[in-house]
PDB file of N, CA and C in Angstrom:
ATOM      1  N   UNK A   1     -13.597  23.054  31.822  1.00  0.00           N
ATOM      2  CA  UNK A   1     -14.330  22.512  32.968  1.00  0.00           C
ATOM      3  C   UNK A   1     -13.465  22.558  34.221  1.00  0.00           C
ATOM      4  N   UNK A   2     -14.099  22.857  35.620  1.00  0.00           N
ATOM      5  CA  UNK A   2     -13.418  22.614  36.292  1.00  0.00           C
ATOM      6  C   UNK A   2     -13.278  21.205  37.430  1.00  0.00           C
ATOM      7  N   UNK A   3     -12.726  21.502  38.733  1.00  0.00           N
ATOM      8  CA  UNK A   3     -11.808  20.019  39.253  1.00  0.00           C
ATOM      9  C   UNK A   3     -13.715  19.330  39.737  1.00  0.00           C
ATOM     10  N   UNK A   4     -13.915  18.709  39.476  1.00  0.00           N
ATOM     11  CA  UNK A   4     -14.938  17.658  39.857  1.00  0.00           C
ATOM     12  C   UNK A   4     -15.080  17.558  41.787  1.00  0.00           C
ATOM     13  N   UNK A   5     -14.297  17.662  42.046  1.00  0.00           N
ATOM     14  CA  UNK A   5     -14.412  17.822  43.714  1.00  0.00           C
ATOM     15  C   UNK A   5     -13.472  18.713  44.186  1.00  0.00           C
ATOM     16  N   UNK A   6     -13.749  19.733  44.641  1.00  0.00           N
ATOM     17  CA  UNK A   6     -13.357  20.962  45.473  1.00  0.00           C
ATOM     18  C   UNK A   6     -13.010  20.823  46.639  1.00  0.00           C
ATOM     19  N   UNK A   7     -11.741  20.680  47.349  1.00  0.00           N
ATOM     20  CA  UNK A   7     -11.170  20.675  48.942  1.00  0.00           C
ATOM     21  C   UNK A   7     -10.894  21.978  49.393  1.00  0.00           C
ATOM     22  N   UNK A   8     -12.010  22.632  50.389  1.00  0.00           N
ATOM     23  CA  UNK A   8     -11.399  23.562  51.171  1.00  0.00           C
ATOM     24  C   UNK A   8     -11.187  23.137  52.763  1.00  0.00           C
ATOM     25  N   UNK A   9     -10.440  23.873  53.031  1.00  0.00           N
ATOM     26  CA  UNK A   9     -10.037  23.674  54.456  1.00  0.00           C
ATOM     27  C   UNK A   9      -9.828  24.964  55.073  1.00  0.00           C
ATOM     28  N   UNK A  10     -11.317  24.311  55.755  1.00  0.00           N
ATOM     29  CA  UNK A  10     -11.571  25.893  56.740  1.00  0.00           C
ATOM     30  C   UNK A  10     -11.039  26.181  58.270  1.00  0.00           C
ATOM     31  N   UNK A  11     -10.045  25.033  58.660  1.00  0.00           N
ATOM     32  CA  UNK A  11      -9.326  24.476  60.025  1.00  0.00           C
ATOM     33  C   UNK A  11      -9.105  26.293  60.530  1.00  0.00           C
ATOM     34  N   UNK A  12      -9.120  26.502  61.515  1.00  0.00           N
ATOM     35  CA  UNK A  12      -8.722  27.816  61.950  1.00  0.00           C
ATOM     36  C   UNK A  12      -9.683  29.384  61.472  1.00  0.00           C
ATOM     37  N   UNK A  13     -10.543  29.269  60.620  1.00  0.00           N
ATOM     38  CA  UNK A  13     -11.168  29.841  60.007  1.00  0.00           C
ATOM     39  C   UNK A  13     -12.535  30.202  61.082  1.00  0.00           C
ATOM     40  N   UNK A  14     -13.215  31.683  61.514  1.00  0.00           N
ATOM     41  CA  UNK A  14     -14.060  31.902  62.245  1.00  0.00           C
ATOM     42  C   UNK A  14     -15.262  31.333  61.405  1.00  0.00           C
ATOM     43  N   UNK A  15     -16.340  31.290  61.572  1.00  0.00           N
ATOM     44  CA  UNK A  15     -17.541  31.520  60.541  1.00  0.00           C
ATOM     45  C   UNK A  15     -17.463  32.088  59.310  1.00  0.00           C
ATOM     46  N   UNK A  16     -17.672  33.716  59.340  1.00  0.00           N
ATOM     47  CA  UNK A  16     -17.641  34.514  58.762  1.00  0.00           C
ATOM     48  C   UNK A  16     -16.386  34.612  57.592  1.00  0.00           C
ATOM     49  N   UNK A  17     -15.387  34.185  57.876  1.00  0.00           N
ATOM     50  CA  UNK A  17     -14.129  33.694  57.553  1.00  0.00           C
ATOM     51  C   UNK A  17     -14.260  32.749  56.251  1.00  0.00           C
ATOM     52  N   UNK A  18     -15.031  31.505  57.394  1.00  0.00           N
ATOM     53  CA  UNK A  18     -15.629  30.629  56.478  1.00  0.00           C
ATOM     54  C   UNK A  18     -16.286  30.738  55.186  1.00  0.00           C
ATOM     55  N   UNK A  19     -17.337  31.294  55.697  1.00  0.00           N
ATOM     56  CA  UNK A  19     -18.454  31.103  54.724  1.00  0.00           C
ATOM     57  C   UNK A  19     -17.902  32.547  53.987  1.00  0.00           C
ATOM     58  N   UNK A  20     -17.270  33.087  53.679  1.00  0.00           N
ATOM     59  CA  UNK A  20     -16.630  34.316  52.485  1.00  0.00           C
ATOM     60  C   UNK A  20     -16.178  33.213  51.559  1.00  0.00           C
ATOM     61  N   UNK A  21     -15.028  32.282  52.452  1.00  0.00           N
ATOM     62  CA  UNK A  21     -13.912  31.835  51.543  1.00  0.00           C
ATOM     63  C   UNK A  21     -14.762  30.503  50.613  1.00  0.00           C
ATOM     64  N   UNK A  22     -15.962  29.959  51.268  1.00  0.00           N
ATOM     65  CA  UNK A  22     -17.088  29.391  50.728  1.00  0.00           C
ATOM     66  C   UNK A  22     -18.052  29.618  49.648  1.00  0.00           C
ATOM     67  N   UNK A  23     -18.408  30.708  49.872  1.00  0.00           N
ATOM     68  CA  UNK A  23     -18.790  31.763  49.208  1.00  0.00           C
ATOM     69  C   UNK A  23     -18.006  31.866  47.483  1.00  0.00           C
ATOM     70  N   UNK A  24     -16.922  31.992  47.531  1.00  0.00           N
ATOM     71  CA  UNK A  24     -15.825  32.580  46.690  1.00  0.00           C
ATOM     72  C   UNK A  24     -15.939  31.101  45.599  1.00  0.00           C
ATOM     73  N   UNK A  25     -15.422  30.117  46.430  1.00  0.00           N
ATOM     74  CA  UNK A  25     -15.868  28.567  45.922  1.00  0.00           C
ATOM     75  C   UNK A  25     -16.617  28.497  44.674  1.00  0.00           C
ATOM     76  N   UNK A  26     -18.140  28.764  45.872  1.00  0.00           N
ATOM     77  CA  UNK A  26     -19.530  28.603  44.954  1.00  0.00           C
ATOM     78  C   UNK A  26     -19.502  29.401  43.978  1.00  0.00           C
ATOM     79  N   UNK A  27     -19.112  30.202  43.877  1.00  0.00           N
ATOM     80  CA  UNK A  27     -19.387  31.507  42.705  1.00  0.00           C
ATOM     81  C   UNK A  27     -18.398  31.074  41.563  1.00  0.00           C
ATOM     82  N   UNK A  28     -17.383  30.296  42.087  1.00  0.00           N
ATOM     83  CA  UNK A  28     -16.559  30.199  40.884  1.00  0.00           C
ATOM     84  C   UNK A  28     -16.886  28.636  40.258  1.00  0.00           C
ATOM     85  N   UNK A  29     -17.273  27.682  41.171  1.00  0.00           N
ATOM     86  CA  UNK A  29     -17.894  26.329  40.395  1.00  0.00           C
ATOM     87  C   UNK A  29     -18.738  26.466  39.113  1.00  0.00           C
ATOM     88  N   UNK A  30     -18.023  25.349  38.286  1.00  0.00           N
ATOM     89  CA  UNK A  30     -18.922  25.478  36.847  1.00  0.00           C
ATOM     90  C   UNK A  30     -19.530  24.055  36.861  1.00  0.00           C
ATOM     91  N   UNK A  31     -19.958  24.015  35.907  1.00  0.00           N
ATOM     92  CA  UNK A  31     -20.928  22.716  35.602  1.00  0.00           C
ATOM     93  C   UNK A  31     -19.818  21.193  35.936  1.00  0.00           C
ATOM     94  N   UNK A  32     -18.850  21.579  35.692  1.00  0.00           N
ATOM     95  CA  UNK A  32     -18.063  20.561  35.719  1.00  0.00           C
ATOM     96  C   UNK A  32     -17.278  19.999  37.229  1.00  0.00           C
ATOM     97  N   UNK A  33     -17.693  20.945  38.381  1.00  0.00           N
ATOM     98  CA  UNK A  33     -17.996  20.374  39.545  1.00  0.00           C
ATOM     99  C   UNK A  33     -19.134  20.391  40.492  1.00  0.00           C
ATOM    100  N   UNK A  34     -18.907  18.526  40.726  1.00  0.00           N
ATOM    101  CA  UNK A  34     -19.996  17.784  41.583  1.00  0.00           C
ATOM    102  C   UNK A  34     -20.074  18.278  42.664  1.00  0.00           C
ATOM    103  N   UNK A  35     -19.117  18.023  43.360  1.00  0.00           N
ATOM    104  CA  UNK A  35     -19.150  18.282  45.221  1.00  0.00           C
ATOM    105  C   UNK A  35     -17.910  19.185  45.723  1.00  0.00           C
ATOM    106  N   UNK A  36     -18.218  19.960  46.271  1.00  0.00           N
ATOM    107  CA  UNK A  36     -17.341  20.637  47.302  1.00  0.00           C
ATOM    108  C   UNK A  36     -17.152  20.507  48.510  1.00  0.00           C
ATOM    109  N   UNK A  37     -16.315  19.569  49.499  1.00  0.00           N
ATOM    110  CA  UNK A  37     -15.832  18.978  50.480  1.00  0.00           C
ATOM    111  C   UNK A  37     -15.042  19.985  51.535  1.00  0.00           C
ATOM    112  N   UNK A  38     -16.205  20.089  52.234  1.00  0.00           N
ATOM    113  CA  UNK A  38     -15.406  21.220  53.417  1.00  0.00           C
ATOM    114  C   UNK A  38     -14.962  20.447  54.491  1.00  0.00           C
ATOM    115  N   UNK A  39     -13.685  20.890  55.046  1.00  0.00           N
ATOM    116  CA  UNK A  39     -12.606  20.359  56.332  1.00  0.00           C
ATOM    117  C   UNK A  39     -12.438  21.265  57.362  1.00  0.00           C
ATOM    118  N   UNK A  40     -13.940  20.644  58.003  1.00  0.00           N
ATOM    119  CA  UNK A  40     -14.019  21.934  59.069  1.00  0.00           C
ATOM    120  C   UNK A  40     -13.528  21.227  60.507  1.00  0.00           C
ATOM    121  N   UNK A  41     -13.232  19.615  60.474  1.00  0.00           N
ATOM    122  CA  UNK A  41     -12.728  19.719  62.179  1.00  0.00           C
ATOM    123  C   UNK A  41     -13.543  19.383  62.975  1.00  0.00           C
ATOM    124  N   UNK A  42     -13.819  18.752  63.791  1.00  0.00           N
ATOM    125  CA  UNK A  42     -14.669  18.416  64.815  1.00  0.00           C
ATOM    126  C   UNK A  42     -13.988  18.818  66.745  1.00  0.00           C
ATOM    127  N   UNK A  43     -12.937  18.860  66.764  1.00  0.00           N
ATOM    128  CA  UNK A  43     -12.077  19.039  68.010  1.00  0.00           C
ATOM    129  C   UNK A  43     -12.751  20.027  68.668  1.00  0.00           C
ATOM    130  N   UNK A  44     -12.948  21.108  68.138  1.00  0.00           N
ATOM    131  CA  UNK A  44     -12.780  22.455  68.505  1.00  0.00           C
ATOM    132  C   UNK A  44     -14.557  22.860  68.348  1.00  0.00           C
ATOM    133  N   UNK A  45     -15.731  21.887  68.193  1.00  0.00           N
ATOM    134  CA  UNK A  45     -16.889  21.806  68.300  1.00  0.00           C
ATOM    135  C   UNK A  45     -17.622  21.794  66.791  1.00  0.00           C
ATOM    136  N   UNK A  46     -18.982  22.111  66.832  1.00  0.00           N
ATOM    137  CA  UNK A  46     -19.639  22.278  65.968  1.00  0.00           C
ATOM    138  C   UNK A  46     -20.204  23.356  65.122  1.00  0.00           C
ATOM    139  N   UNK A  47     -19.458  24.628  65.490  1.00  0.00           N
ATOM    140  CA  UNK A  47     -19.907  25.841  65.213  1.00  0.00           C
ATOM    141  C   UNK A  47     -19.786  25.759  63.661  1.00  0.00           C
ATOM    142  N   UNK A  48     -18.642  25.686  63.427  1.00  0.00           N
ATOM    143  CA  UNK A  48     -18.513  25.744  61.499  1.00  0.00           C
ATOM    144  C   UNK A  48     -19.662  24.760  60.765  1.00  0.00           C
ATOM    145  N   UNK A  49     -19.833  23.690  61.377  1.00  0.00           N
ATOM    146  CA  UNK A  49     -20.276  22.733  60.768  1.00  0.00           C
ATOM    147  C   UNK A  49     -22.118  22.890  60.650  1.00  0.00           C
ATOM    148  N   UNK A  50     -22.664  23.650  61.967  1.00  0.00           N
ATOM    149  CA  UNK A  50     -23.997  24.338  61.638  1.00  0.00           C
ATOM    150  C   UNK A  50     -24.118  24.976  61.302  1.00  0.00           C
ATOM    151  N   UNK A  51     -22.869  26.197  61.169  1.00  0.00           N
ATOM    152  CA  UNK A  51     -23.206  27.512  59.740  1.00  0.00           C
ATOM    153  C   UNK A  51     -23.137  26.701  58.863  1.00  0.00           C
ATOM    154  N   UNK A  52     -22.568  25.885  58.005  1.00  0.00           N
ATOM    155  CA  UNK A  52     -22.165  25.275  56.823  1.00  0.00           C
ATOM    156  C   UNK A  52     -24.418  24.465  56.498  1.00  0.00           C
ATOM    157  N   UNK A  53     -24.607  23.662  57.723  1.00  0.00           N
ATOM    158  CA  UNK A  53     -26.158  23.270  56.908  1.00  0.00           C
ATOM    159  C   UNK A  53     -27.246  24.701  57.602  1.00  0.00           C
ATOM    160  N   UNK A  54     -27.026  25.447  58.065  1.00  0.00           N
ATOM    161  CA  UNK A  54     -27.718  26.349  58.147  1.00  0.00           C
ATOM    162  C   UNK A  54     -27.965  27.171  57.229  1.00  0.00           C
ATOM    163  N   UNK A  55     -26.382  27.818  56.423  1.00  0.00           N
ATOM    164  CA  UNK A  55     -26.011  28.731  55.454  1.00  0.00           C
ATOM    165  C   UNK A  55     -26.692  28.262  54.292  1.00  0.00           C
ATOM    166  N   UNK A  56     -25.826  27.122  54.021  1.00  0.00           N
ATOM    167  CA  UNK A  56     -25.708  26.737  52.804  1.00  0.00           C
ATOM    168  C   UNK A  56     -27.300  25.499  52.426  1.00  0.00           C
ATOM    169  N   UNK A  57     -28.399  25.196  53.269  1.00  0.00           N
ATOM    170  CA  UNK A  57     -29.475  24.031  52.816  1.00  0.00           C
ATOM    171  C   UNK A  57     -30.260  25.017  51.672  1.00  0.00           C
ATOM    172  N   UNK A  58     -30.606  25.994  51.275  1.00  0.00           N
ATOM    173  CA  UNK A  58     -31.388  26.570  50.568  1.00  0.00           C
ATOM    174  C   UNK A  58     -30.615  27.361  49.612  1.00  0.00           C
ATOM    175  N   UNK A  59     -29.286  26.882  49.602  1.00  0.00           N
ATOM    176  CA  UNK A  59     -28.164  27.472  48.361  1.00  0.00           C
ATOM    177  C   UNK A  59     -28.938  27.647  46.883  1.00  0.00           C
ATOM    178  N   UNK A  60     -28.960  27.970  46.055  1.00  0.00           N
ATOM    179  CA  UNK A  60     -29.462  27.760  44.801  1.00  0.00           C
ATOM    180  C   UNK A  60     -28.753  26.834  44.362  1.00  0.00           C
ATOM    181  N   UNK A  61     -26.705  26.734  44.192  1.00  0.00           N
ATOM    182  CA  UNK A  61     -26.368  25.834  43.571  1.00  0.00           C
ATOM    183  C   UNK A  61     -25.816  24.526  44.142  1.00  0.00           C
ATOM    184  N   UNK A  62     -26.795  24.405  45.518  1.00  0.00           N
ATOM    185  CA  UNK A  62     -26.485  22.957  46.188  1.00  0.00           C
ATOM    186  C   UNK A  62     -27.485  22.345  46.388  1.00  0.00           C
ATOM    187  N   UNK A  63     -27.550  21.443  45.784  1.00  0.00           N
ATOM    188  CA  UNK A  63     -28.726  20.513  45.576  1.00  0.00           C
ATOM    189  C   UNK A  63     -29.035  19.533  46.789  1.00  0.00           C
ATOM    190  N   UNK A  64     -28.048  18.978  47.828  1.00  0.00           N
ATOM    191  CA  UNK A  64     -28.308  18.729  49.401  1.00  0.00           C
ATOM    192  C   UNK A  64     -26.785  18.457  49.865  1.00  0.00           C
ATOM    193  N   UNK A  65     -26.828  18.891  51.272  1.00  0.00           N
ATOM    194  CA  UNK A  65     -25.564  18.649  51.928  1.00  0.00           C
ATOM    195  C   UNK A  65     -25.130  17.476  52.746  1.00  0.00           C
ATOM    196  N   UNK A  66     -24.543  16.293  52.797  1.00  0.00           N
ATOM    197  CA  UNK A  66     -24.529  15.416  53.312  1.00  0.00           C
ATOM    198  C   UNK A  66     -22.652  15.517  53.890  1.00  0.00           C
ATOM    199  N   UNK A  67     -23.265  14.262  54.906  1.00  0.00           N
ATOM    200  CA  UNK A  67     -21.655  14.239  55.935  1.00  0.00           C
ATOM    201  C   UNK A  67     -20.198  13.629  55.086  1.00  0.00           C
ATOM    202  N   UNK A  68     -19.311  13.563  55.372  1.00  0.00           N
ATOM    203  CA  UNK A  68     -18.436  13.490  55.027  1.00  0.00           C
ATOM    204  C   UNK A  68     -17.315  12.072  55.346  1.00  0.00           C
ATOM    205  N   UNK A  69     -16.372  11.755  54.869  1.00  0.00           N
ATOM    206  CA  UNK A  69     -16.418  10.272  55.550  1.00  0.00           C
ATOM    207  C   UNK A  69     -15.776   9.968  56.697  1.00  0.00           C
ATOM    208  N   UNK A  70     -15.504  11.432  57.727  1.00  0.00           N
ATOM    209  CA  UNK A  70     -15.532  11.130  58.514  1.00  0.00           C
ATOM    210  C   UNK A  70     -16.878  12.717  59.366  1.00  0.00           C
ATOM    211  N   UNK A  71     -16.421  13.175  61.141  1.00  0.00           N
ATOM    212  CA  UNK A  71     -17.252  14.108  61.584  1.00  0.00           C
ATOM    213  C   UNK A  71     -16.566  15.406  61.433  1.00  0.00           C
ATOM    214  N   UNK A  72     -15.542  15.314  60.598  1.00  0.00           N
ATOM    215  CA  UNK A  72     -15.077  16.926  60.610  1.00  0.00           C
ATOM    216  C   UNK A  72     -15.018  17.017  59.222  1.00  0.00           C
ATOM    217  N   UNK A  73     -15.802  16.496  58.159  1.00  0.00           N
ATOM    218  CA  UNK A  73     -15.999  16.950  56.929  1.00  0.00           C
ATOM    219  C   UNK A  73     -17.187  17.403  56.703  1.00  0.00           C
ATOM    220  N   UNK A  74     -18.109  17.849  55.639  1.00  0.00           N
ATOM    221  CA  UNK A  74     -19.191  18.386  55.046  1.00  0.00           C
ATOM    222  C   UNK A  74     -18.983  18.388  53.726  1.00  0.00           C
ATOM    223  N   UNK A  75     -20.278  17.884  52.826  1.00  0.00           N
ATOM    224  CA  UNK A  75     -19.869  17.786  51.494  1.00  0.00           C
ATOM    225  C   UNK A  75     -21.264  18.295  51.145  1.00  0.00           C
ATOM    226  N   UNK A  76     -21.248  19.391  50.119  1.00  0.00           N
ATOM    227  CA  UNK A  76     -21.753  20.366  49.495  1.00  0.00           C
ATOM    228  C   UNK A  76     -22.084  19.516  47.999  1.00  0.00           C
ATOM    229  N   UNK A  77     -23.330  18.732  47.667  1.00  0.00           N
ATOM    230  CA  UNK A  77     -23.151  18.391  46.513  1.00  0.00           C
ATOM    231  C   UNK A  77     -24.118  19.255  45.535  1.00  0.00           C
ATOM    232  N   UNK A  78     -23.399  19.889  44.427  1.00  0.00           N
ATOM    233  CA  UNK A  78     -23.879  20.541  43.136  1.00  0.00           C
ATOM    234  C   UNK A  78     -24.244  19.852  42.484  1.00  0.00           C
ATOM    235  N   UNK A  79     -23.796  18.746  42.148  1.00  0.00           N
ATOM    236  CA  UNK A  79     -24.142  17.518  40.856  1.00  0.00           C
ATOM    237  C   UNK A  79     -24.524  16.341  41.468  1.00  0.00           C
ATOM    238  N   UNK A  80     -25.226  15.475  40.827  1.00  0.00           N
ATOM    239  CA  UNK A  80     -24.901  13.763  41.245  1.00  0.00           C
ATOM    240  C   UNK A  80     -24.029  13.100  40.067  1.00  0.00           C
ATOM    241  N   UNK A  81     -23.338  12.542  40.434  1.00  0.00           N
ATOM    242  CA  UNK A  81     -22.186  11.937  39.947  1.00  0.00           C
ATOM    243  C   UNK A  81     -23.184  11.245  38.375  1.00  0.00           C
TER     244      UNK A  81
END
């Protein structure tokens, strides 16, 4: 099984950048992780953070995306706890 919550950190990362190294994530999550917690940053605007619910709301293996505990996170949940 794998880690139950997934930290990427996409700080410096364009979009496209992003959502590959996102991408790579999802494909490799197994049943045994819930949520994947993206650290996209708020300083530097909102661009990552509307590809992230744009890209990812109709994912097959994300069941809904909610905020993070603070404005520069995003959490991708696969499972409910």
């Amino acid at each position: 099984m794998g880690n139950p919550i997934i930290e990427i950190d996409l700080h410096g990362l364009r979009q496209d950048e992003a959502q590959k190294k996102i991408d790579q994530v999802l494909a490799k999550a197994d049943a045994g992780t819930y949520q994947i917690r993206l650290i996209h940053g708020f300083h530097r605007g909102t661009s990552l953070k509307d590809m992230i619910l744009y890209e990812y709301e109709l994912h097959p293996k994300v069941k809904r995306i909610m905020p993070g505990d603070n404005m520069g996170t995003t959490i991708l949940v696969l499972r409910e706890l």
